[in-house]
N, C-alpha and C. Protein backbone atom coordinates (compact mmCIF):
# COMPACT_ATOMS: atom_id res chain seq x y z
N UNK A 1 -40.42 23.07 -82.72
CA UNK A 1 -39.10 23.61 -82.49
C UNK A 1 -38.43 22.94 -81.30
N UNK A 2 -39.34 22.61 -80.35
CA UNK A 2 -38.72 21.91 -79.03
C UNK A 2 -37.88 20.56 -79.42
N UNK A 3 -38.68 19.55 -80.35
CA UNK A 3 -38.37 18.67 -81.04
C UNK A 3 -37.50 18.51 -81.61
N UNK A 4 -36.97 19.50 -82.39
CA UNK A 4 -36.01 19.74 -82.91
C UNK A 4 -34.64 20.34 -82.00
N UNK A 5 -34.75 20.51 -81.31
CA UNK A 5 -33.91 21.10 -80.18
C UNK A 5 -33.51 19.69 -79.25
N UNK A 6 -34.50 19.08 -78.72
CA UNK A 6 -33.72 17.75 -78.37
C UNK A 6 -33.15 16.62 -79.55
N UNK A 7 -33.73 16.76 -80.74
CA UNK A 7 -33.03 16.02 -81.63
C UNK A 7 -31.38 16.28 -81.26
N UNK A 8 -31.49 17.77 -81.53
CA UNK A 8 -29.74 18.19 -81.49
C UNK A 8 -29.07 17.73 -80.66
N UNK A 9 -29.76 17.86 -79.15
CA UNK A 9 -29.02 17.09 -78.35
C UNK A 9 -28.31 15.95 -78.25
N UNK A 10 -29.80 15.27 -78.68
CA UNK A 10 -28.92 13.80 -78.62
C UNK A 10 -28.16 13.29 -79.66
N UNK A 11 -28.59 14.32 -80.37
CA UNK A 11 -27.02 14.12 -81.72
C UNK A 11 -25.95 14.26 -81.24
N UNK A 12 -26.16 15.43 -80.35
CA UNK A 12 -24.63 15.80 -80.13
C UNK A 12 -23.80 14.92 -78.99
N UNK A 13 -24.53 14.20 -78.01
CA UNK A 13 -24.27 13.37 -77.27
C UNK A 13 -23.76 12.03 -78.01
N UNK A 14 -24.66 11.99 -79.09
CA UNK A 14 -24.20 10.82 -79.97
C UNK A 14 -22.75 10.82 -80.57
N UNK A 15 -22.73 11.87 -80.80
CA UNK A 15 -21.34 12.51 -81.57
C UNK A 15 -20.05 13.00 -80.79
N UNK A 16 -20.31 13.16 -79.54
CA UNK A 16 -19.28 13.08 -78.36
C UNK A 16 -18.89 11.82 -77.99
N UNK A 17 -19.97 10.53 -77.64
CA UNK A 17 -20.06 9.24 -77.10
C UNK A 17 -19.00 8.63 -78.21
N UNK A 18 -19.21 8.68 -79.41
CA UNK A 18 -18.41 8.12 -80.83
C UNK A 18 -17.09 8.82 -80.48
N UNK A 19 -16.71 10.16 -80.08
CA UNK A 19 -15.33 10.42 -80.34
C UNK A 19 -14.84 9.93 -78.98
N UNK A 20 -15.69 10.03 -78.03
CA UNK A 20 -14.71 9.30 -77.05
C UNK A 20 -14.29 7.37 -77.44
N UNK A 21 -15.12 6.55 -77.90
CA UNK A 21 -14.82 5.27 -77.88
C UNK A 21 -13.57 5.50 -79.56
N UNK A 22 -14.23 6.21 -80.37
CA UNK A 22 -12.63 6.39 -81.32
C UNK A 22 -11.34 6.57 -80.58
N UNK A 23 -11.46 7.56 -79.53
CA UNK A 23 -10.26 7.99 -78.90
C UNK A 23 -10.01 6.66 -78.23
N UNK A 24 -10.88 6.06 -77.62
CA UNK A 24 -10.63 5.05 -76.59
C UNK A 24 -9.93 3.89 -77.69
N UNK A 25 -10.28 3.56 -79.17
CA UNK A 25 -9.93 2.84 -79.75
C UNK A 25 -8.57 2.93 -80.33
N UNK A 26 -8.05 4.48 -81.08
CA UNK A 26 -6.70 5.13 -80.91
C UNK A 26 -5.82 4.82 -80.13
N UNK A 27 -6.18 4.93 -78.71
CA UNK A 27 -4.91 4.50 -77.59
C UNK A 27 -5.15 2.72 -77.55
N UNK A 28 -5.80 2.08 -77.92
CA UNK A 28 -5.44 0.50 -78.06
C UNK A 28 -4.84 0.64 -78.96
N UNK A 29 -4.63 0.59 -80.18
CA UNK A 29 -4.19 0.83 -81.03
C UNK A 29 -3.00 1.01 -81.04
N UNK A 30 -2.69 2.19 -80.14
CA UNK A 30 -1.55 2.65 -80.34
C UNK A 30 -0.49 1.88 -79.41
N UNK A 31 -1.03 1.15 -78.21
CA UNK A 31 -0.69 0.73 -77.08
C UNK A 31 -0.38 -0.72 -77.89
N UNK A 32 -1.11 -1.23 -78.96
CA UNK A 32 -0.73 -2.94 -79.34
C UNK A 32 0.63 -2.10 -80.58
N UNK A 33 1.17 -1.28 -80.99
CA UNK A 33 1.79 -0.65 -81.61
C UNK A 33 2.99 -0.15 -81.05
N UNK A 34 2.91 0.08 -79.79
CA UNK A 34 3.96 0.21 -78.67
C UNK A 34 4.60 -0.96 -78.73
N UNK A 35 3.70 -2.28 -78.08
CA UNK A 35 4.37 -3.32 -77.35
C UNK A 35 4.59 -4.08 -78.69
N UNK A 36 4.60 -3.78 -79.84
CA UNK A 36 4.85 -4.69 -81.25
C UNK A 36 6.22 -4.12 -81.37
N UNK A 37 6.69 -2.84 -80.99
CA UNK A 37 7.97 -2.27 -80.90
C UNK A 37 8.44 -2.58 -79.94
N UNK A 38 8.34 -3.07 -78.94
CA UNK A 38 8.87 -3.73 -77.44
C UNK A 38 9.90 -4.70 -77.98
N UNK A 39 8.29 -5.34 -78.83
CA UNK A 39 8.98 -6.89 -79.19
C UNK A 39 10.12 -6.84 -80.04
N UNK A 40 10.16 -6.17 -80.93
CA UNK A 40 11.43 -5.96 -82.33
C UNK A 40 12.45 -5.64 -81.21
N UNK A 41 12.75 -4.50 -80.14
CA UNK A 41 13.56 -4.12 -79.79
C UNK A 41 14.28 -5.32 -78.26
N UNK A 42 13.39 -6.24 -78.47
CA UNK A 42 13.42 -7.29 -77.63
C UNK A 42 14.80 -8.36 -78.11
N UNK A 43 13.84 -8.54 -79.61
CA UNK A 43 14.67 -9.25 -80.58
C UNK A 43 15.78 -9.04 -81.28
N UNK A 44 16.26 -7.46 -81.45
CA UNK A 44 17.48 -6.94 -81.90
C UNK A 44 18.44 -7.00 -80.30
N UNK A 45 17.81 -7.17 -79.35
CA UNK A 45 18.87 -7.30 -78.01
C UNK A 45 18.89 -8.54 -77.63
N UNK A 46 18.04 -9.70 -78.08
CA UNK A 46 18.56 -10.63 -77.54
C UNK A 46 19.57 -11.12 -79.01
N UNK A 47 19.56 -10.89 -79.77
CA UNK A 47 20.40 -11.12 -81.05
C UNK A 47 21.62 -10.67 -80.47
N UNK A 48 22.00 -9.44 -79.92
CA UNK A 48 23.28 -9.39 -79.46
C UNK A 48 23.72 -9.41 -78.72
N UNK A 49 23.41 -10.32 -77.82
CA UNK A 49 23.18 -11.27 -76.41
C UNK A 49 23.87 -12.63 -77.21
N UNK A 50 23.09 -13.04 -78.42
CA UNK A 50 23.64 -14.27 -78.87
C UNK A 50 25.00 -13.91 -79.68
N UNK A 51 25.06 -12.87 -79.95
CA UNK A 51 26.33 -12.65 -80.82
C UNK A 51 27.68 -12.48 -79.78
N UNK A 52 27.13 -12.02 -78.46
CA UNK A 52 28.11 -11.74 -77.69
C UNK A 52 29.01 -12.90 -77.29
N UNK A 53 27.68 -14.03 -76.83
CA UNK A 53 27.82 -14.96 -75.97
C UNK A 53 27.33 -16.59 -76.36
N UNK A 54 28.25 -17.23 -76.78
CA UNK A 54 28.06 -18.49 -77.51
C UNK A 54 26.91 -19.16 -77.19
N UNK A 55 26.86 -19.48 -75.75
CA UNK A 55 25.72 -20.39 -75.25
C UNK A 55 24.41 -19.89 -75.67
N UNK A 56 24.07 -18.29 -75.17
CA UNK A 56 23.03 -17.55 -75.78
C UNK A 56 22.40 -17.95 -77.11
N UNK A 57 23.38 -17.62 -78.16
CA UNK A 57 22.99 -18.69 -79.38
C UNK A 57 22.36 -19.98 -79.70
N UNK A 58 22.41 -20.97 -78.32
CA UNK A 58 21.53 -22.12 -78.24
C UNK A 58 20.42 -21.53 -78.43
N UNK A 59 20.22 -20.58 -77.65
CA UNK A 59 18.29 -20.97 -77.34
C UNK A 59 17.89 -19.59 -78.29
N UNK A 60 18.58 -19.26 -79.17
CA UNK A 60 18.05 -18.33 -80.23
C UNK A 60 16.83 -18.55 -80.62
N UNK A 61 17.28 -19.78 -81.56
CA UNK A 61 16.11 -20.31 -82.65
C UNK A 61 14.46 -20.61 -82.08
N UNK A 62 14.66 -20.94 -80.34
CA UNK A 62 13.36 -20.68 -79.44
C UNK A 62 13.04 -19.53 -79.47
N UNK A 63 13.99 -18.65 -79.06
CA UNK A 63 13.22 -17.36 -78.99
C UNK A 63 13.01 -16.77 -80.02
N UNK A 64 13.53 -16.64 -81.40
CA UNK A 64 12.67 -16.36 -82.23
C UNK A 64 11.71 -16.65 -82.78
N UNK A 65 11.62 -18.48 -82.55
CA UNK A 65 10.32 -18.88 -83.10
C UNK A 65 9.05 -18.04 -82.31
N UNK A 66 9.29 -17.89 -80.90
CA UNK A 66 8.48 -17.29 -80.14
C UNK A 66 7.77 -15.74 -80.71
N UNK A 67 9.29 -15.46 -80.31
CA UNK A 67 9.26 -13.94 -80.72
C UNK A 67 8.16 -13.79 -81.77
N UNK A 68 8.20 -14.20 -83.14
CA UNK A 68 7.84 -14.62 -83.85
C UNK A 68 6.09 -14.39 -83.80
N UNK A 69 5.67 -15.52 -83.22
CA UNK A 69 4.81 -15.58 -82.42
C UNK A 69 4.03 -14.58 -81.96
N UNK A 70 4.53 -14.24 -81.09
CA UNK A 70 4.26 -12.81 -80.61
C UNK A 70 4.27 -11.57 -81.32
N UNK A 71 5.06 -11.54 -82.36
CA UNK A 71 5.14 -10.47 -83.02
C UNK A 71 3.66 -10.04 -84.00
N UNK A 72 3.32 -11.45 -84.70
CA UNK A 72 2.03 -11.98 -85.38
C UNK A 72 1.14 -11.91 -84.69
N UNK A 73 0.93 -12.34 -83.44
CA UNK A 73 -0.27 -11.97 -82.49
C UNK A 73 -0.53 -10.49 -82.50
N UNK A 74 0.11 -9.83 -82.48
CA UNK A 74 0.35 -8.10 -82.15
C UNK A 74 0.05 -7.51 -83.44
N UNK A 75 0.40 -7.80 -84.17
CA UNK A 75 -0.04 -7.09 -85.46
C UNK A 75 -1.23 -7.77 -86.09
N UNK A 76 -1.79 -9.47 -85.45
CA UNK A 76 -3.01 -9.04 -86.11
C UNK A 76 -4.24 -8.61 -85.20
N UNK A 77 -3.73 -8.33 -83.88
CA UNK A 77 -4.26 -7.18 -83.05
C UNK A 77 -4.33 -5.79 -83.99
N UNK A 78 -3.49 -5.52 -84.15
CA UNK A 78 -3.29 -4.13 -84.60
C UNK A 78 -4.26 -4.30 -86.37
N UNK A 79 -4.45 -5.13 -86.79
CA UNK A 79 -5.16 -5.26 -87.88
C UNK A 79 -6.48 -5.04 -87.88
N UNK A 80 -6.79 -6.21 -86.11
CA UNK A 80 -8.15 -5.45 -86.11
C UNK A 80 -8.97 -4.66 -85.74
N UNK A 81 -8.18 -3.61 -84.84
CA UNK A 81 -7.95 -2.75 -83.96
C UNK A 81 -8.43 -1.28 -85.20
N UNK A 82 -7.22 -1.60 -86.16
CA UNK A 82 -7.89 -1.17 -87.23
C UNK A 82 -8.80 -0.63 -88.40
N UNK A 83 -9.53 -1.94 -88.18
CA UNK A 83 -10.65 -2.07 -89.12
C UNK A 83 -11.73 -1.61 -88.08
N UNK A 84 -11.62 -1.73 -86.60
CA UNK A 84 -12.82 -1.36 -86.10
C UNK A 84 -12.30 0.34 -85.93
N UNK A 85 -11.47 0.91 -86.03
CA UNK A 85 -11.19 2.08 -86.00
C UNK A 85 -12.03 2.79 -87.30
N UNK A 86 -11.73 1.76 -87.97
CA UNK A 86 -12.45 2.69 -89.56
C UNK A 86 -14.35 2.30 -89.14
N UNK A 87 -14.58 1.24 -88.51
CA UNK A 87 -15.85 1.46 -88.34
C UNK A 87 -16.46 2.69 -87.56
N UNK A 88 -15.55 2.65 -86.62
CA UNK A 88 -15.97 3.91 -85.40
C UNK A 88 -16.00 5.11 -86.07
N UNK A 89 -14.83 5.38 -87.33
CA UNK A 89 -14.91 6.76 -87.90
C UNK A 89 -15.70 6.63 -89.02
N UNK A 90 -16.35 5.84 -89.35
CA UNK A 90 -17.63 5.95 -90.41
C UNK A 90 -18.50 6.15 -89.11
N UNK A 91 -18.95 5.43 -88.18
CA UNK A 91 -20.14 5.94 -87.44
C UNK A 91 -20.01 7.12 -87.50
N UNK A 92 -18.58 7.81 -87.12
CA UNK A 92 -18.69 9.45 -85.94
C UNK A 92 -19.11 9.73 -87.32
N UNK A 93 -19.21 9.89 -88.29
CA UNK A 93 -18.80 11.00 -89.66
C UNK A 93 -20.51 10.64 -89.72
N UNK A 94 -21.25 10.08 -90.01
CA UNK A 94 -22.90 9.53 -89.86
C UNK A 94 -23.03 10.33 -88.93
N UNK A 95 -22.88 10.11 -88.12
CA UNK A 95 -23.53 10.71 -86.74
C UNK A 95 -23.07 12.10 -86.73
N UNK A 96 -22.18 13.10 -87.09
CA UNK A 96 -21.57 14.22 -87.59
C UNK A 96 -22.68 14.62 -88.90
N UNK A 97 -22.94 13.90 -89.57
CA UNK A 97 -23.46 14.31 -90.64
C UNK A 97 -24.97 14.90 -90.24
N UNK A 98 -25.68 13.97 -89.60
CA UNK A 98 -26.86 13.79 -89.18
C UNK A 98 -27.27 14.77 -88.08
N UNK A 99 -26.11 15.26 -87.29
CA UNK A 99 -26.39 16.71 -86.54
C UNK A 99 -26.10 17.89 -87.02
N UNK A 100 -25.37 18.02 -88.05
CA UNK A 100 -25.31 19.24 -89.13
C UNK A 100 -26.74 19.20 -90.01
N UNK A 101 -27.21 17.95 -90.13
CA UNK A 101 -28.52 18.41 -91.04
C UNK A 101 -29.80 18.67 -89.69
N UNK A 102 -29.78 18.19 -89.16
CA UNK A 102 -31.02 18.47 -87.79
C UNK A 102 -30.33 20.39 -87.27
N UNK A 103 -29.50 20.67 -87.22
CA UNK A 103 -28.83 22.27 -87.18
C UNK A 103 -29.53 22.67 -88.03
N UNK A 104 -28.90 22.29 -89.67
CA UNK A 104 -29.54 23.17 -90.12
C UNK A 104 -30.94 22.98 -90.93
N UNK A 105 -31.42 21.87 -90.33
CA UNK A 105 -32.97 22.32 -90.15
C UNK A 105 -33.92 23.19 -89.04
N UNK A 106 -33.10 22.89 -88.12
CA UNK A 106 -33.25 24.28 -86.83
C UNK A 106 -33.25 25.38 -87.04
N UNK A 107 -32.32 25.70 -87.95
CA UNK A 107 -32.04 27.16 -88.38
C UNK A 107 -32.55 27.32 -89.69
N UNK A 108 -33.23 26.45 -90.61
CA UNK A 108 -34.24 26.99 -91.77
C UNK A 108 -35.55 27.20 -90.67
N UNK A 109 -36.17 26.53 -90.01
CA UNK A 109 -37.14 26.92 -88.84
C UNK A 109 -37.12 28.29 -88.39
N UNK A 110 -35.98 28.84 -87.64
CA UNK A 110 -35.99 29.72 -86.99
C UNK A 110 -36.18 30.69 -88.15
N UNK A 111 -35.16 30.94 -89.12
CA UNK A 111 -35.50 31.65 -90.13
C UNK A 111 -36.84 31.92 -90.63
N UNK A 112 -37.61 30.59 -90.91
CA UNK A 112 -39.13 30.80 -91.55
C UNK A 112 -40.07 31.63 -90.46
N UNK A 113 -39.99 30.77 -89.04
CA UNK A 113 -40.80 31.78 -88.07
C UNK A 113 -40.57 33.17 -88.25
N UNK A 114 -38.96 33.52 -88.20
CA UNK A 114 -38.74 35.02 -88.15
C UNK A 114 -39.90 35.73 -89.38
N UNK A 115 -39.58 35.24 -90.25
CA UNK A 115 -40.15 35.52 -91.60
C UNK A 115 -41.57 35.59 -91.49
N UNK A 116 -42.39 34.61 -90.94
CA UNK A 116 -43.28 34.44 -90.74
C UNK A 116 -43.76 35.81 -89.84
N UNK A 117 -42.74 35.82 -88.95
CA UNK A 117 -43.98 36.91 -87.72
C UNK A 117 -43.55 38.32 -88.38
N UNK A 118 -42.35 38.49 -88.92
CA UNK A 118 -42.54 40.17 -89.89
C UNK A 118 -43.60 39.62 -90.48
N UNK A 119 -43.72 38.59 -91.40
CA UNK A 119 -44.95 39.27 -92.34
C UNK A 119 -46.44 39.33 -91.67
N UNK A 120 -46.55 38.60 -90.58
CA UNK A 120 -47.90 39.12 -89.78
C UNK A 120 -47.67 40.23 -89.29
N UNK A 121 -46.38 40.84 -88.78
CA UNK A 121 -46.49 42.24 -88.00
C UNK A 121 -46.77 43.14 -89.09
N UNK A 122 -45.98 43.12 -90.12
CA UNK A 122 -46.22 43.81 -91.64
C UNK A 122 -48.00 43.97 -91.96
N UNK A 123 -48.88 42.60 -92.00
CA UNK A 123 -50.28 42.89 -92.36
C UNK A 123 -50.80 43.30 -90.87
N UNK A 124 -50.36 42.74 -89.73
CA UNK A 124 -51.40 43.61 -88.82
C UNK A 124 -50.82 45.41 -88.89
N UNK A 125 -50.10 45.64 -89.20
CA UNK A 125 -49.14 47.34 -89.47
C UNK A 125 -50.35 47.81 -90.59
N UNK A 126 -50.28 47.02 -91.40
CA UNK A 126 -50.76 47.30 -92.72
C UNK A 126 -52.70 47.67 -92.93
N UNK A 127 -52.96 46.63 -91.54
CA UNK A 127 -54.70 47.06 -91.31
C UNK A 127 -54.87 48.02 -90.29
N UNK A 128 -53.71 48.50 -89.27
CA UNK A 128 -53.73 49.68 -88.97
C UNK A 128 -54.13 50.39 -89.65
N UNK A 129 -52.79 50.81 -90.33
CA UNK A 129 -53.03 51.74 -91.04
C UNK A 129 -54.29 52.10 -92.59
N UNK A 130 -54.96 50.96 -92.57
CA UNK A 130 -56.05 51.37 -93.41
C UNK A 130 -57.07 51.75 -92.69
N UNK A 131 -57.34 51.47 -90.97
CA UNK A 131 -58.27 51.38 -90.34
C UNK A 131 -58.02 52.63 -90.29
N UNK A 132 -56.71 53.35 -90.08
CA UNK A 132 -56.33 55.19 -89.45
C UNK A 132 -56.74 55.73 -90.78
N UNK A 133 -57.04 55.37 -92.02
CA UNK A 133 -57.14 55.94 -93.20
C UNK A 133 -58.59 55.87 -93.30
N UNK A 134 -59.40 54.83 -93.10
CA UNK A 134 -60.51 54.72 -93.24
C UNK A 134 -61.43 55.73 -92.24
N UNK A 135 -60.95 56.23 -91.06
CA UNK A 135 -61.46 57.01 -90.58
C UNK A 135 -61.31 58.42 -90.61
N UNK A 136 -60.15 58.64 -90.98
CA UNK A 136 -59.91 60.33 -91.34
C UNK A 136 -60.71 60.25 -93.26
């Protein structure tokens, strides 16, 4: 039973450790998802920067190639940011799984002992009372 009691533990440590680096992976995520919106809102203002102002319009076609650039870097950040997100939430869900079954093997345990010591209290009750019978 002890055994089984630190199993849980370190399940459950396991299963805390996983939601914190998910969480930790969420806010990258969300943070290369931010600055991918930086960039669009970068590019719709320098567009009317060039629409305003003739010269501006020179160096457009740089900054969008850039922009560009940058925009693709960021999203295939965010691609793989992603895919390791779906790894992290297959671990937690494993590791979730695997401390619900060590639980409830803890608790078919506890159950059987219980079970177990009524039915010894039941036969030692039970040779009492033949021993109180056997003598009257």
């Amino acid at each position: 039973m002890k055994a089984m009691g630190s199993l849980i533990r370190i399940s459950t440590h396991e299963v805390e450790e996983l939601q914190k680096r998910l969480a930790e992976i969420v806010d990258r995520r969300t943070m290369v998802e931010i600055h991918l919106a930086v960039l669009e809102a970068e590019g719709e203002s320098e567009l009317q920067n060039a629409r305003a102002d003739a010269e501006a319009g020179w160096y457009m076609a740089g900054f969008r190639e850039g922009l560009k650039l940058r925009k693709a870097t960021a999203q295939a950040a965010i691609d793989a940011i992603a895919q390791e997100e779906l790894g992290a939430r297959d671990a937690l869900a494993e590791a979730f799984e695997a401390l619900k079954k060590y639980e409830h093997l803890a608790e078919a345990a506890r159950v059987a002992a219980r079970k177990e010591a009524g039915r010894r209290e039941t036969a030692a009750l039970d040779e009492l009372g033949l021993r109180r019978a056997a003598r009257h």
